[in-house]
C-alpha atoms as a PDB file:
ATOM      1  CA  UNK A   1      20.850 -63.746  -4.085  1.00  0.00           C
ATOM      2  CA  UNK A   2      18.335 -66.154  -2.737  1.00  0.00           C
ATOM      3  CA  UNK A   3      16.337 -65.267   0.126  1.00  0.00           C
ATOM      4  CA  UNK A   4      15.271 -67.747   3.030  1.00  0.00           C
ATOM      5  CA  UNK A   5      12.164 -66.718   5.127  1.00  0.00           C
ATOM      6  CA  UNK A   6      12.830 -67.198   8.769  1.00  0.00           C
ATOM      7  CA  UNK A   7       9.107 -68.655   9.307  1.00  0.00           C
ATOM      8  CA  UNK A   8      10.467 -71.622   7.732  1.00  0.00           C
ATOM      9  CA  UNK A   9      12.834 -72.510   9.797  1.00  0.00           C
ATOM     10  CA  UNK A  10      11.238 -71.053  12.926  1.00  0.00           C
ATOM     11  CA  UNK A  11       8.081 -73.710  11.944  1.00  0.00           C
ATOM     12  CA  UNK A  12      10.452 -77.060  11.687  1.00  0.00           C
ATOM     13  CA  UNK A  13      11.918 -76.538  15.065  1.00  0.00           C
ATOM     14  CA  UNK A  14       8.847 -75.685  16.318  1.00  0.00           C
ATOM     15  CA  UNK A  15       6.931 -78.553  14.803  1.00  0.00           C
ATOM     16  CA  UNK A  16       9.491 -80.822  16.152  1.00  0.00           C
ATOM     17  CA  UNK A  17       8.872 -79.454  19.234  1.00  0.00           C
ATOM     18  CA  UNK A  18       4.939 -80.009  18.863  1.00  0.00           C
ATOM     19  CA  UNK A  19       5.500 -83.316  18.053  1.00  0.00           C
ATOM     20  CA  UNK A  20       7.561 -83.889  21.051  1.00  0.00           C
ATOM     21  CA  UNK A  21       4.769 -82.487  23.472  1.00  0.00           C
ATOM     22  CA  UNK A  22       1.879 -84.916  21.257  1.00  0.00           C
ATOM     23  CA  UNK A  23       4.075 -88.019  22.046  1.00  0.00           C
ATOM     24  CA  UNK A  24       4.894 -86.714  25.764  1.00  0.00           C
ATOM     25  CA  UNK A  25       0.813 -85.995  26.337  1.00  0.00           C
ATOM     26  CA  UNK A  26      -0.023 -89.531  25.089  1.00  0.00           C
ATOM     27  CA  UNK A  27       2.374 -91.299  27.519  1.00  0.00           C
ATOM     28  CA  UNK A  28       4.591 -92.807  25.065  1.00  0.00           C
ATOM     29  CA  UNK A  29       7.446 -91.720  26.641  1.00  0.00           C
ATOM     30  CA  UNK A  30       9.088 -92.497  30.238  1.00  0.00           C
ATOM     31  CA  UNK A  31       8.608 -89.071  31.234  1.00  0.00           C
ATOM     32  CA  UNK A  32       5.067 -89.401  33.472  1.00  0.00           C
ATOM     33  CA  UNK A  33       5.547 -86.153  35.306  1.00  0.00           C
ATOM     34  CA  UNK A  34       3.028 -83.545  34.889  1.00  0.00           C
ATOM     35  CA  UNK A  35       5.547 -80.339  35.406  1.00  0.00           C
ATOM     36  CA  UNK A  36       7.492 -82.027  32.492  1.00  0.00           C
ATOM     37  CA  UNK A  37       4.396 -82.099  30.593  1.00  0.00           C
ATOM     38  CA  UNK A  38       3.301 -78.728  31.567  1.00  0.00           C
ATOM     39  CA  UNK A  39       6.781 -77.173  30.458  1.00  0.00           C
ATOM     40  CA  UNK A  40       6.894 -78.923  27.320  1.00  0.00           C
ATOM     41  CA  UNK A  41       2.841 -77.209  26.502  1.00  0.00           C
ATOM     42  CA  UNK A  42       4.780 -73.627  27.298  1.00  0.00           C
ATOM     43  CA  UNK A  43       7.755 -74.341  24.850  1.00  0.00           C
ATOM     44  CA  UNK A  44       5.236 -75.249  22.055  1.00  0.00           C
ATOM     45  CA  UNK A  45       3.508 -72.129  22.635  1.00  0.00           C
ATOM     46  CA  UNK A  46       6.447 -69.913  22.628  1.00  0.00           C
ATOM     47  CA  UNK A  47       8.126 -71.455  19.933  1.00  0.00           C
ATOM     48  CA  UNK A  48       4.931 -71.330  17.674  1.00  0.00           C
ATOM     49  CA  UNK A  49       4.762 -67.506  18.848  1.00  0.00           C
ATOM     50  CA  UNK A  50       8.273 -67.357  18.053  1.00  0.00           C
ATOM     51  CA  UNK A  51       7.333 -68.715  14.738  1.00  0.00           C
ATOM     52  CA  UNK A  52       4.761 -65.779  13.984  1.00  0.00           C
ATOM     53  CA  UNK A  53       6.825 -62.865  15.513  1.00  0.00           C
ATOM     54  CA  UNK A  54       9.408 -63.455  13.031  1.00  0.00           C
ATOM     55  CA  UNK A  55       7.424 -64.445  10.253  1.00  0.00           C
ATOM     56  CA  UNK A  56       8.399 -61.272   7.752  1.00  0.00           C
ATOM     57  CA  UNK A  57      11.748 -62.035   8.468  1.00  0.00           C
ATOM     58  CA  UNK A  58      14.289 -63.238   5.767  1.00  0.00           C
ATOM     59  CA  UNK A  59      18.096 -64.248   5.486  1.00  0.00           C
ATOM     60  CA  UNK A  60      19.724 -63.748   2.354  1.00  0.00           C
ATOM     61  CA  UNK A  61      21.800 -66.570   1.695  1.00  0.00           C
ATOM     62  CA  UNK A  62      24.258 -66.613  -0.838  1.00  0.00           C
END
């Protein structure tokens, strides 16, 4: 049985997400709107939170 932390997969969505914000924040995008940019701040922050509340979590795969 192989066991898969949850952190792990918790931190690639929620580094894609970062990402997302960094390019939104630096105006590469369309998307000028500051609510937009506001929004996308609290979904980092609760998806890196997410991240660390399930940290000890694991999935046994197999």
């Amino acid at each position: 049985m192989f066991k898969l932390p949850m952190v792990i997969i918790y931190m690639i969505i929620a580094f894609n997400i970062t990402a997302f914000t960094a390019i939104l924040l630096l105006n590469v995008l369309i998307i000028n709107s500051p609510i937009a940019k506001v929004i996308a701040c609290a979904l980092t922050i609760g998806a890196w939170a997410l991240a660390y509340i399930n940290r000890d979590k694991v999935v046994t795969i197999f």
